[in-house]
PDB file of N, CA and C in Angstrom:
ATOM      1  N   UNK A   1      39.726 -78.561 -34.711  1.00  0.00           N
ATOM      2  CA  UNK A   1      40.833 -79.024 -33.918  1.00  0.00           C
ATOM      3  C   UNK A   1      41.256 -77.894 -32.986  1.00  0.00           C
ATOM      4  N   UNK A   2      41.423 -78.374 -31.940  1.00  0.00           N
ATOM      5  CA  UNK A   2      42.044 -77.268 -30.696  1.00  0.00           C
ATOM      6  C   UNK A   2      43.465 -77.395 -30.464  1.00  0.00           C
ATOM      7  N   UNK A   3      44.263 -76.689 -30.518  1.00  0.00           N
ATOM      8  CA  UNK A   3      45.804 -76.739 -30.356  1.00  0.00           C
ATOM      9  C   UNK A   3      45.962 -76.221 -29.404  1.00  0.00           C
ATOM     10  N   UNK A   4      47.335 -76.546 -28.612  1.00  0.00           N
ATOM     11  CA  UNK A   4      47.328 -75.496 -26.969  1.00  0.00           C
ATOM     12  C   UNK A   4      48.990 -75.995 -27.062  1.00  0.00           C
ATOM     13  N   UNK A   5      49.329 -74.716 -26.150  1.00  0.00           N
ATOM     14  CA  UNK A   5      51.017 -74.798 -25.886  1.00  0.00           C
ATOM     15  C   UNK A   5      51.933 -75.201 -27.222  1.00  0.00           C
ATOM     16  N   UNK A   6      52.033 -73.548 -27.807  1.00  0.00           N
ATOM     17  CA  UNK A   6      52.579 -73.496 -28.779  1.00  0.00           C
ATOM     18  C   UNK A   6      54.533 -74.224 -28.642  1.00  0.00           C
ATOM     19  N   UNK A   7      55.221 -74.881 -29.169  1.00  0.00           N
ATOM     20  CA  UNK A   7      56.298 -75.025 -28.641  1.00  0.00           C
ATOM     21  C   UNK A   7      57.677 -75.038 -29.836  1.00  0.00           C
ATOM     22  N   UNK A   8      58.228 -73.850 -29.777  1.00  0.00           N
ATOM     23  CA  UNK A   8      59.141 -72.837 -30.029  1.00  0.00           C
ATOM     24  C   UNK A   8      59.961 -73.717 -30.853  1.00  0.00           C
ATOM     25  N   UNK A   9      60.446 -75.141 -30.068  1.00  0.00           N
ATOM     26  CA  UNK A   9      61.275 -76.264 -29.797  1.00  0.00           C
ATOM     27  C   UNK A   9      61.135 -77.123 -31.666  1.00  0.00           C
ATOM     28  N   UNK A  10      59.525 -77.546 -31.158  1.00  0.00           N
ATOM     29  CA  UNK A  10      58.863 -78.038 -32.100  1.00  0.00           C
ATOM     30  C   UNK A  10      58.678 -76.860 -33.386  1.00  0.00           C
ATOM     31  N   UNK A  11      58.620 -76.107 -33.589  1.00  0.00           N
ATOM     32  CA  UNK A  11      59.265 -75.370 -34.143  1.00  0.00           C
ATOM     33  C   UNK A  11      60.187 -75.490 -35.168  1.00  0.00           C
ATOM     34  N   UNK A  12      61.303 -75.006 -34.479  1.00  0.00           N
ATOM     35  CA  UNK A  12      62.517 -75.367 -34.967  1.00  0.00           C
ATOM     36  C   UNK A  12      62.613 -76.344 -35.393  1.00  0.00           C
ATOM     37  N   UNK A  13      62.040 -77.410 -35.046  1.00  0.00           N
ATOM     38  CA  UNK A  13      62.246 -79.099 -35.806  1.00  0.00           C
ATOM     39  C   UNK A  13      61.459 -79.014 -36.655  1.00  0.00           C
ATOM     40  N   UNK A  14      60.417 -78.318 -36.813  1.00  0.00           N
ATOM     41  CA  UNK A  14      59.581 -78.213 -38.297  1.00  0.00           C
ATOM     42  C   UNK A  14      60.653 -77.619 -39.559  1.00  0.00           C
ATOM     43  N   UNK A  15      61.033 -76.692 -39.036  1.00  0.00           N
ATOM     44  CA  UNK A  15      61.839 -75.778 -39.775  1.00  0.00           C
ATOM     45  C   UNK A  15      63.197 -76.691 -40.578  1.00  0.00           C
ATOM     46  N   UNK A  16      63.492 -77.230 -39.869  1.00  0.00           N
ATOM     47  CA  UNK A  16      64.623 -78.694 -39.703  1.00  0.00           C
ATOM     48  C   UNK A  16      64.547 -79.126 -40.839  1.00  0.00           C
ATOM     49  N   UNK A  17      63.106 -80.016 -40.705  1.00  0.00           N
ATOM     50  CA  UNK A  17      62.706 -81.043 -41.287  1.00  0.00           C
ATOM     51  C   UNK A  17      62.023 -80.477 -42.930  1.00  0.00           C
ATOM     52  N   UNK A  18      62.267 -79.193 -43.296  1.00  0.00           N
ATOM     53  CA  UNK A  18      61.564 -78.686 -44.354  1.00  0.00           C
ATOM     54  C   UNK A  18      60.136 -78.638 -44.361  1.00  0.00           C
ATOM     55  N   UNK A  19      59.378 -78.528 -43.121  1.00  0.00           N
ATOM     56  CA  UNK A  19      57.928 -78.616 -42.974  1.00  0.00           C
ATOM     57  C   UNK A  19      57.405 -77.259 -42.986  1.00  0.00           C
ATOM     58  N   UNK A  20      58.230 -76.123 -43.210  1.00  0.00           N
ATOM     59  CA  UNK A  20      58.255 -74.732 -42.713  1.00  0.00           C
ATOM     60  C   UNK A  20      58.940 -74.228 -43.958  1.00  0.00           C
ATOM     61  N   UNK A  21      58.414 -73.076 -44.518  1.00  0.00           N
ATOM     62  CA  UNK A  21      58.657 -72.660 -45.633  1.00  0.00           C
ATOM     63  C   UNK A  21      58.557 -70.672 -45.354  1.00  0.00           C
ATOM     64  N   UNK A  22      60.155 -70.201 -45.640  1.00  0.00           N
ATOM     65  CA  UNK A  22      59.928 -68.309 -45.356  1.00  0.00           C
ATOM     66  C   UNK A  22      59.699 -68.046 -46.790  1.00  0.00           C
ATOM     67  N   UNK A  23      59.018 -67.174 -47.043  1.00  0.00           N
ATOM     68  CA  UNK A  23      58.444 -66.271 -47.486  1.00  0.00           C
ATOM     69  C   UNK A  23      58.668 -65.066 -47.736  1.00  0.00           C
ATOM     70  N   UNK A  24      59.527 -64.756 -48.118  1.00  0.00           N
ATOM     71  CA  UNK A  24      59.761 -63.078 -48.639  1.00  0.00           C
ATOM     72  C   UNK A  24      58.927 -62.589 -49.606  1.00  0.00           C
ATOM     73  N   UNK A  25      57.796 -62.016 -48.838  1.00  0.00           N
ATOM     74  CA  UNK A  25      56.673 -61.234 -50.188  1.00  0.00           C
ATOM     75  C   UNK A  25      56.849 -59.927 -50.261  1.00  0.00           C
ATOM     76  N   UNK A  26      57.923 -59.950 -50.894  1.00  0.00           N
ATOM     77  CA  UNK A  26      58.166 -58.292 -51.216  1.00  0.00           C
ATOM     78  C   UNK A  26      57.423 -57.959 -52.580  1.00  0.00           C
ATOM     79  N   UNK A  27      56.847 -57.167 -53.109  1.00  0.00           N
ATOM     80  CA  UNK A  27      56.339 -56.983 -54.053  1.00  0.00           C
ATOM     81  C   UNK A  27      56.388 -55.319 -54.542  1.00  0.00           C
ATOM     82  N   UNK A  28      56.634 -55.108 -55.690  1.00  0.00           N
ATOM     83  CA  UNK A  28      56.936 -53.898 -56.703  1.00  0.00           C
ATOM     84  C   UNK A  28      56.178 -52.683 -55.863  1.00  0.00           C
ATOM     85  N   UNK A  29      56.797 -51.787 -55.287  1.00  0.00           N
ATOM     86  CA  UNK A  29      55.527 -51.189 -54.505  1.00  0.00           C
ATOM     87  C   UNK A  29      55.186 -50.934 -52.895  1.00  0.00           C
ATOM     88  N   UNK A  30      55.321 -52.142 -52.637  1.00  0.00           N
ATOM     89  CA  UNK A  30      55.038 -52.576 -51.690  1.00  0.00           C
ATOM     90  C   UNK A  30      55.100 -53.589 -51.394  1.00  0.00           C
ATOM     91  N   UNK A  31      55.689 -53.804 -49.892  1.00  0.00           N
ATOM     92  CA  UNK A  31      56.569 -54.852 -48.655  1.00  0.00           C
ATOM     93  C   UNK A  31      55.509 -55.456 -48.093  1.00  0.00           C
ATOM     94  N   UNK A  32      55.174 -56.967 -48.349  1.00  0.00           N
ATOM     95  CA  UNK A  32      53.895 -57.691 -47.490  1.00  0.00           C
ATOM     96  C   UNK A  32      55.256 -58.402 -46.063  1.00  0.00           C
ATOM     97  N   UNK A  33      55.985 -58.285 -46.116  1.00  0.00           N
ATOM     98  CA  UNK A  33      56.752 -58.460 -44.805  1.00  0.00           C
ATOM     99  C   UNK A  33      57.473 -60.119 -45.355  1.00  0.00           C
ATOM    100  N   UNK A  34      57.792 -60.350 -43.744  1.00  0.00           N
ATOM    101  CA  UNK A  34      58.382 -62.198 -44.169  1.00  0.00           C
ATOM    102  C   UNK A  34      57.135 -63.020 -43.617  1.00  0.00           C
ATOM    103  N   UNK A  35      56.975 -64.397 -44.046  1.00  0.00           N
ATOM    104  CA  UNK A  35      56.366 -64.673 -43.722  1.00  0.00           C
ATOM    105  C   UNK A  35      56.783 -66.352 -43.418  1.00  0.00           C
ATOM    106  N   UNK A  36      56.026 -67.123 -42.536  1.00  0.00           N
ATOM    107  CA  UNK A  36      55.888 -68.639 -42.160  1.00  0.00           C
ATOM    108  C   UNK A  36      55.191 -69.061 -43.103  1.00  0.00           C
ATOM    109  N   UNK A  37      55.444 -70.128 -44.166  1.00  0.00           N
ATOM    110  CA  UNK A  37      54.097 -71.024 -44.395  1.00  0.00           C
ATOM    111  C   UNK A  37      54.471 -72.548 -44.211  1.00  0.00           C
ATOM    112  N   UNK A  38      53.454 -72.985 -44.209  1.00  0.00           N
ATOM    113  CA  UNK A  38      53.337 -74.656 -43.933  1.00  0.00           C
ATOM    114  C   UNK A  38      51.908 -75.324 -44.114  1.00  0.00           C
ATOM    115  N   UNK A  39      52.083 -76.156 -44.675  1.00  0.00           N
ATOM    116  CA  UNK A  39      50.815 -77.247 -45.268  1.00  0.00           C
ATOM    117  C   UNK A  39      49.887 -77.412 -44.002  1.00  0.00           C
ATOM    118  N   UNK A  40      49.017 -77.098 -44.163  1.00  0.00           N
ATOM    119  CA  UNK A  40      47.450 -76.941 -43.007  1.00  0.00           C
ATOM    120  C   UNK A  40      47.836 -78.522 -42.058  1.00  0.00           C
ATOM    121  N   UNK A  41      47.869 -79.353 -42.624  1.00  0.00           N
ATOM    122  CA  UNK A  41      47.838 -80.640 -42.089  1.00  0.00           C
ATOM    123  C   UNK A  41      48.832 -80.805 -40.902  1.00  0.00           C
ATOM    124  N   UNK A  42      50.089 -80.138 -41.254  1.00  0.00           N
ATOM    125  CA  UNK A  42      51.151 -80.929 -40.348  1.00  0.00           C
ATOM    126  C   UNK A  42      51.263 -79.186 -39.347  1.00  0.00           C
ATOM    127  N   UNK A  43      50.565 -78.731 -39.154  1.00  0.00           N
ATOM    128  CA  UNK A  43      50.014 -77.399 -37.686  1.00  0.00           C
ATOM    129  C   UNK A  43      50.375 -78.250 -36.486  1.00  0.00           C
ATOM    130  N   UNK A  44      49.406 -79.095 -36.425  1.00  0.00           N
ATOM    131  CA  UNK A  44      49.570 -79.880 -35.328  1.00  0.00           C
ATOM    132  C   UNK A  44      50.883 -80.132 -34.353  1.00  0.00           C
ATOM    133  N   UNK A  45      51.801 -80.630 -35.831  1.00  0.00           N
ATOM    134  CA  UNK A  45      52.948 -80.536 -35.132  1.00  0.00           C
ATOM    135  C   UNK A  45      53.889 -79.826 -34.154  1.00  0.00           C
ATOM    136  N   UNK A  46      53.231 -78.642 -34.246  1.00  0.00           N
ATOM    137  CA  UNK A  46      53.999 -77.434 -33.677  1.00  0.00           C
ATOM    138  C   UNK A  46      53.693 -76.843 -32.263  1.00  0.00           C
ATOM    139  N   UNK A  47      52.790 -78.105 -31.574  1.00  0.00           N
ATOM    140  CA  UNK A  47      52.067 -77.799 -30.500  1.00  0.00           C
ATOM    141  C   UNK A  47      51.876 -79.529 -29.350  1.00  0.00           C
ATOM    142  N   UNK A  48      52.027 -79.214 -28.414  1.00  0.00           N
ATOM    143  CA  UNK A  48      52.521 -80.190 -27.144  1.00  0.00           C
ATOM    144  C   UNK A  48      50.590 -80.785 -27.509  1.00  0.00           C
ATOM    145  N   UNK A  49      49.786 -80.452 -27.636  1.00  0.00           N
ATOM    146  CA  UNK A  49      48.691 -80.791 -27.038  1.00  0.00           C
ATOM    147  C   UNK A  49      47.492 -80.655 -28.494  1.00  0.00           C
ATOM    148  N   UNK A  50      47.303 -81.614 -29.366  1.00  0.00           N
ATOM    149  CA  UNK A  50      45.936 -81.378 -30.598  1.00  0.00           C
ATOM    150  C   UNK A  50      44.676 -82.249 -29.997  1.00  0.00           C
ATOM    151  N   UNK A  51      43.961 -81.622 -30.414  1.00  0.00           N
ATOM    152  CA  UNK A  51      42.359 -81.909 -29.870  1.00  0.00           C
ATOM    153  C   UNK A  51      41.389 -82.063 -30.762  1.00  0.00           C
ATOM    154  N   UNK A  52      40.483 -83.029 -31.527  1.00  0.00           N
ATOM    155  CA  UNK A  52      39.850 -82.999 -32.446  1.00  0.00           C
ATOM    156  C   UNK A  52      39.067 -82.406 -31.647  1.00  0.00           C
ATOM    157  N   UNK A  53      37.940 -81.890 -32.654  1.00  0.00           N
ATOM    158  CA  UNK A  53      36.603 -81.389 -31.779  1.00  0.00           C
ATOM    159  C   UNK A  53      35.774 -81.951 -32.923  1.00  0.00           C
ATOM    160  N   UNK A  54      34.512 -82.644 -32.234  1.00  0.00           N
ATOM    161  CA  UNK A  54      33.416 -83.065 -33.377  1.00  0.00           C
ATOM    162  C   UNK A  54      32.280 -82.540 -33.230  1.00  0.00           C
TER     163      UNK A  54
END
């Protein structure tokens, strides 16, 4: 899949909608930073333009 024009907007409405999950991986030791996660499937969402490619 090809994604294009990431959108900031869409985004935020992921985030909204609980589709977007932070991540604080701090660990004993050592700081892996913050992080974004979200279920592979709903990516798409976060972009004006998805493209299968076969």
């Amino acid at each position: 899949m090809m994604l294009q024009k990431f959108s900031f907007e869409k985004f935020l409405n992921a985030l909204e909608q609980g589709k977007i999950f932070v991540d604080f991986d701090a660990r004993t030791g050592h700081n892996h930073g913050t992080k974004f996660r979200m279920k592979q499937d709903c990516l798409p969402m976060l972009y004006e333009k998805a493209t299968v490619i076969i």
